[in-house]
Protein backbone atom coordinates (compact mmCIF):
# COMPACT_ATOMS: atom_id res chain seq x y z
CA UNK A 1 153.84 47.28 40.72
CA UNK A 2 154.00 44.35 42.97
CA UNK A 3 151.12 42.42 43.40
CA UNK A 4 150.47 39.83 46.23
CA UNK A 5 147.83 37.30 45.96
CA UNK A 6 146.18 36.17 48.97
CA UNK A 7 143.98 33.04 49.40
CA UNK A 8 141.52 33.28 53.09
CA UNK A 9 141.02 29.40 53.85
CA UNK A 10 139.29 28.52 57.24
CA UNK A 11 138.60 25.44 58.35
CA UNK A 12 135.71 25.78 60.53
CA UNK A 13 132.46 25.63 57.74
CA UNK A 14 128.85 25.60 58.87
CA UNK A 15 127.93 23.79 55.49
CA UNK A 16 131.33 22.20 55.19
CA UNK A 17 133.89 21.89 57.72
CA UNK A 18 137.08 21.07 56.54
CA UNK A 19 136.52 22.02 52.76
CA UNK A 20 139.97 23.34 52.27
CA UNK A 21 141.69 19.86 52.74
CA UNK A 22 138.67 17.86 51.08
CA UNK A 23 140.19 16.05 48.21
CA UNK A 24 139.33 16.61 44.06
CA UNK A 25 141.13 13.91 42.12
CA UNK A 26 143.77 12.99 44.82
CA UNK A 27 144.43 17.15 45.76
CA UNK A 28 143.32 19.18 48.15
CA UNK A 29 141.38 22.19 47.32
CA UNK A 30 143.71 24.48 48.53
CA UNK A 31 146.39 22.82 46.53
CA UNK A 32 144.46 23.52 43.59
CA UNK A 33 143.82 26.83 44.02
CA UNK A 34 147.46 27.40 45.01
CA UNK A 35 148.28 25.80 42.01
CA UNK A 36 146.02 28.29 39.83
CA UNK A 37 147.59 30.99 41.10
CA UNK A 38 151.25 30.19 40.56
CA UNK A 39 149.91 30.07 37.08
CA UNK A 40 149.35 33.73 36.91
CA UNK A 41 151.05 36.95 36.85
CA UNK A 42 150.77 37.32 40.34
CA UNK A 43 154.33 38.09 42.34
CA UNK A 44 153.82 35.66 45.41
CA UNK A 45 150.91 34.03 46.55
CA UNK A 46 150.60 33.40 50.33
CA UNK A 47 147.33 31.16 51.84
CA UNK A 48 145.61 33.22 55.37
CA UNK A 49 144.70 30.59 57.44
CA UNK A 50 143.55 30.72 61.23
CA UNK A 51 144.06 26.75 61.13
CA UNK A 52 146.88 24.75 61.87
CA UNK A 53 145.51 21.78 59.95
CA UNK A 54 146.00 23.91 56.68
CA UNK A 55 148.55 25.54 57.30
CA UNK A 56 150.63 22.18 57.44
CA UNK A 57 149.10 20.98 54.08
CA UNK A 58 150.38 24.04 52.18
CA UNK A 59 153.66 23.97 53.85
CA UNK A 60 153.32 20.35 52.80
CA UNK A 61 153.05 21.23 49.03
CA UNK A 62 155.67 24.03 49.04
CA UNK A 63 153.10 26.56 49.59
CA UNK A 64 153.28 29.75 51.81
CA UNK A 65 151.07 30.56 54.23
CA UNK A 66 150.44 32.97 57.58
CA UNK A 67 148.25 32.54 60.64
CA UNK A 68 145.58 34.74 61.31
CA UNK A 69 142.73 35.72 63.82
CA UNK A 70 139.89 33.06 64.36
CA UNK A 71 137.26 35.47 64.31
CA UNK A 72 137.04 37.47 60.83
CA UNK A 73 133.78 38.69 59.76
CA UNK A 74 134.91 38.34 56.06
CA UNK A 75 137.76 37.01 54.03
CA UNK A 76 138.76 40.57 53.30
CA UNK A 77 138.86 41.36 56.73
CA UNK A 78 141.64 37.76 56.79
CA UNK A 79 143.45 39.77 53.76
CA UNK A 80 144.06 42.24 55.65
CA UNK A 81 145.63 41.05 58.21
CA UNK A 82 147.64 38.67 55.92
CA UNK A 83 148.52 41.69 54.38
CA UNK A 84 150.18 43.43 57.73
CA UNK A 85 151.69 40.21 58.85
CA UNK A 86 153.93 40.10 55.69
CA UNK A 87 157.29 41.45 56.10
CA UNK A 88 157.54 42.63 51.83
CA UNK A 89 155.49 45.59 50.27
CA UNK A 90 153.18 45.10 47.94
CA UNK A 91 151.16 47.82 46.66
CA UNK A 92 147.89 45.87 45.55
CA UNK A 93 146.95 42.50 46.11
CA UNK A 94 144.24 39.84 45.10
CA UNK A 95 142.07 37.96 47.00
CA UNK A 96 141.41 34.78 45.85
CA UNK A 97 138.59 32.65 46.94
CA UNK A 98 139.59 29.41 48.74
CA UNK A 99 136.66 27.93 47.40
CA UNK A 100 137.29 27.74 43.51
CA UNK A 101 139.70 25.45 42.74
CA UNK A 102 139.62 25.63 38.88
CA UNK A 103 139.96 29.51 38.96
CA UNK A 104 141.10 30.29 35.69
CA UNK A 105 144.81 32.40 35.96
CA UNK A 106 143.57 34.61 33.08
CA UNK A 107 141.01 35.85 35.29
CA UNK A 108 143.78 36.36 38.11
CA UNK A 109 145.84 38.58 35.46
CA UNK A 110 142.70 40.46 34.42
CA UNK A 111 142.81 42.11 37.76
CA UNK A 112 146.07 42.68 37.99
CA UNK A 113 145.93 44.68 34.64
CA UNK A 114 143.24 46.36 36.32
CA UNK A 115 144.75 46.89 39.76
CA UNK A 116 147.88 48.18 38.31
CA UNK A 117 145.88 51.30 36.56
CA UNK A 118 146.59 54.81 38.61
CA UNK A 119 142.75 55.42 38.74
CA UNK A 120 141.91 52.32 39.98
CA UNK A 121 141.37 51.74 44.16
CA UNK A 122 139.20 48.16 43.67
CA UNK A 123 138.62 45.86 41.06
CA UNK A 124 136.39 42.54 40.63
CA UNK A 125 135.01 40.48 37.80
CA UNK A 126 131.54 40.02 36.15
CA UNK A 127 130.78 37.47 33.63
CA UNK A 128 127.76 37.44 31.64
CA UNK A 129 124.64 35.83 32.45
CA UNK A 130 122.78 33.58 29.95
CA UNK A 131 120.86 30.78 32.75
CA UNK A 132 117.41 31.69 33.69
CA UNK A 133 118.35 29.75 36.82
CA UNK A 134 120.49 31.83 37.65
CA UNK A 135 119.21 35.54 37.21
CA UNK A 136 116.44 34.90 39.53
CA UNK A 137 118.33 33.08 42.17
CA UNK A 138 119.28 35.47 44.97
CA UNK A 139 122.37 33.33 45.39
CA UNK A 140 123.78 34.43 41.93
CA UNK A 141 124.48 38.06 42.83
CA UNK A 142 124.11 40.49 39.89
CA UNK A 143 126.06 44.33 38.97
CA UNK A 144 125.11 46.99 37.12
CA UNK A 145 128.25 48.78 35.65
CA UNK A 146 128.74 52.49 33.79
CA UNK A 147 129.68 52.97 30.22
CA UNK A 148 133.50 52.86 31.62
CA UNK A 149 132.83 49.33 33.73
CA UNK A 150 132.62 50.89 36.73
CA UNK A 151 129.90 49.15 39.31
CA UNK A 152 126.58 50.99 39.97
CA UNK A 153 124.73 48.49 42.13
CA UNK A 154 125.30 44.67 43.23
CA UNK A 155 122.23 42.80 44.10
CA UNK A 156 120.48 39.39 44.87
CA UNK A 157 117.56 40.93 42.97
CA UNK A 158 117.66 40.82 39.25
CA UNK A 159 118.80 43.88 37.77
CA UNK A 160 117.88 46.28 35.63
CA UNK A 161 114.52 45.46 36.18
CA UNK A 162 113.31 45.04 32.69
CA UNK A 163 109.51 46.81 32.54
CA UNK A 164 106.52 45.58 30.51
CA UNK A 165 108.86 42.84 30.06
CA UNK A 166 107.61 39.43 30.51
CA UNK A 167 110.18 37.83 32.83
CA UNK A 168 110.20 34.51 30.42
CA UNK A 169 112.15 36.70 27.80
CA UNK A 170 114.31 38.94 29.95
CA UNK A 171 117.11 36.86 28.92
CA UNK A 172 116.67 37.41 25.27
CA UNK A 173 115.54 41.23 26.01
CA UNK A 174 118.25 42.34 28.34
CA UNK A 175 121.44 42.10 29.55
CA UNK A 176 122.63 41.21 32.87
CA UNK A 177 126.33 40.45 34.38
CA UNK A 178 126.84 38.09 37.48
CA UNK A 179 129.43 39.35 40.11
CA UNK A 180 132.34 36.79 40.16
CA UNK A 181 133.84 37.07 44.15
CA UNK A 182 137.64 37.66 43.34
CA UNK A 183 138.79 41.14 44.11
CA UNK A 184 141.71 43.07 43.63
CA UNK A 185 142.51 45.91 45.84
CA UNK A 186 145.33 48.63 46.34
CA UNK A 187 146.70 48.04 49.80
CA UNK A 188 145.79 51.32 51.25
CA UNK A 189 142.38 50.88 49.57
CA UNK A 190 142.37 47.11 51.41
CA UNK A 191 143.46 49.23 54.55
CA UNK A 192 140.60 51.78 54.62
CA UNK A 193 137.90 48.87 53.78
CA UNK A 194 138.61 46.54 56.26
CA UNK A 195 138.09 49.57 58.54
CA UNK A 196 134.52 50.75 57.35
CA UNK A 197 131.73 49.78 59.69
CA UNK A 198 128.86 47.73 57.83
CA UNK A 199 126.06 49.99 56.11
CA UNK A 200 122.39 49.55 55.75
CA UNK A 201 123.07 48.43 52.09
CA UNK A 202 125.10 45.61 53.04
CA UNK A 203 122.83 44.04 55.70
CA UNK A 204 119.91 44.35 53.68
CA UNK A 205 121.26 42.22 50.72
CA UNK A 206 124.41 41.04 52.76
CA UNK A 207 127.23 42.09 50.21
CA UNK A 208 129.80 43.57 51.64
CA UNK A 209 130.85 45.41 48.26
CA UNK A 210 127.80 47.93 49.07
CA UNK A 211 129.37 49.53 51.50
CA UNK A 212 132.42 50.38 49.60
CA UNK A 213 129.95 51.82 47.32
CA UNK A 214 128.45 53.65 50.23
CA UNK A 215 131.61 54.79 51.05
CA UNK A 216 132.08 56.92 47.64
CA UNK A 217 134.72 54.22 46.39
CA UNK A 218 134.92 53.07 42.91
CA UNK A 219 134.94 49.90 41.97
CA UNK A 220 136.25 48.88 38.54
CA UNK A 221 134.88 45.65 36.45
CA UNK A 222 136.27 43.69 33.89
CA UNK A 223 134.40 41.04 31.89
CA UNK A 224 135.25 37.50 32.02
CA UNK A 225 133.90 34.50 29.63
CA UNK A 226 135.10 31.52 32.02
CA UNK A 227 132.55 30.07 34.58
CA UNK A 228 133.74 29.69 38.21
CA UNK A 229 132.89 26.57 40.15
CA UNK A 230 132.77 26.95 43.72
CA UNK A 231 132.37 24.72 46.58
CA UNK A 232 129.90 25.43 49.45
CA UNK A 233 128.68 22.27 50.24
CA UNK A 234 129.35 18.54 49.97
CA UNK A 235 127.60 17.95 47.10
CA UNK A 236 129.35 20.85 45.15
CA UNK A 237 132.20 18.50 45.89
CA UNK A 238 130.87 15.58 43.81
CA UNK A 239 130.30 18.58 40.86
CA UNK A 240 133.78 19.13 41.34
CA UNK A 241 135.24 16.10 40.87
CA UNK A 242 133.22 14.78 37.98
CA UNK A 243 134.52 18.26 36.77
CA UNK A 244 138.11 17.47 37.12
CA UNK A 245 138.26 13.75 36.13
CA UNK A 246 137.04 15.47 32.38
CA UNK A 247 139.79 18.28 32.66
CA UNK A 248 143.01 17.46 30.25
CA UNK A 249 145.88 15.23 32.15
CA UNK A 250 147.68 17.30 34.59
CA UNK A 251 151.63 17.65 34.26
């Protein structure tokens, strides 16, 4: 199976314009995260851009990269169209946020295995949650799985609700997974998605993932003990590069 990995990078940001080309530790982030993901299993890896300003930055680096539409609601609505634009097949591919530029390539090859399973249309990653912080803030989005990992329910909300349960010890009582954004899709699946019209699920928690659940699709988890850091904002950018200045030497 051939697997493409595609990385949606826009320049225009309402919290942060220009994040892709902001530098951590004299790189840009999209370097970095290019750079992760020639690390993994992955059988190309092209950066969907609608901007010209990073599209000559990876070209600058040796990357690949296509031009897309300006007006995407979603970055799997830029896959998609990455997807069309490139003259190869591939039969699945991965979309990898723009936003993480310490993604771990393990992670990457965990949905590959995944993706590269007959009975599996969608894949994503969950890694479990063990900050208080975190399971009540409705920016940490939290999944409910099956007994074979496949995803019940995403929500900002915590879930399962844990009853009679005082919330102080809900960490110690229960057991709850936070949804890591990197999915992996099999390009007809990525076809049929990016044509679904948004459900009342997804606008009242706005995940899009609910309405591929809506849509009777299965979506397939697979656990993951490394913790993402993403970039949203400015100061996620000092984080970041307090983050890399302890990382080992690079090559």
């Amino acid at each position: 199976m051939k697997v493409l990995g595609i990385i949606p990078s826009r320049y225009a940001s309402t919290r942060f314009p220009g994040k892709p080309l902001a530098l951590i530790k004299g790189k840009t982030m999209i370097r970095r995260v290019c750079e992760q993901a020639w690390k993994s299993k992955l059988d190309a890896v092209v950066v969907a851009t609608d901007d010209i300003r990073i599209a000559d930055e990876v070209m600058g680096f040796g990357g690949r990269y296509v031009l897309t539409g300006p007006n995407h609601p979603s970055g799997t609505d830029r896959c998609r169209e990455a997807l069309e634009l490139i003259e190869n097949q591939y039969d699945a591919v991965v979309n990898i946020q723009g936003d993480e530029p310490f993604i771990d390539p393990h992670q990457i090859d965990l949905l590959i295995d995944l993706i590269s399973q007959d009975d599996v249309q969608l894949a994503s990653l969950v890694r479990k949650i063990d900050d208080e912080d975190a399971l009540f803030s409705p920016n940490t989005v939290k999944v409910v799985m099956d007994r074979e990992g496949r995803a019940l329910y995403f929500s900002r909300s915590p879930i399962p609700f844990l009853r009679n349960v005082d919330k102080q010890q809900w960490l110690k009582e229960g057991c709850f997974y936070q949804h890591i954004g990197i999915y992996a899709y099999k390009s007809d699946t990525l076809r049929q998605i990016a044509a679904m019209q948004p459900s009342a699920l997804e606008r009242s928690e706005s995940l899009e993932q609910l309405r591929w659940l809506e849509n009777g699709l299965s979506i397939r988890m697979a656990v993951t003990d490394s913790e993402n850091v993403s970039i949203d904002t400015p100061d996620d950018l000092v984080k970041a590069e307090q983050f890399a200045q302890n990382q080992p030497v690079e090559p």
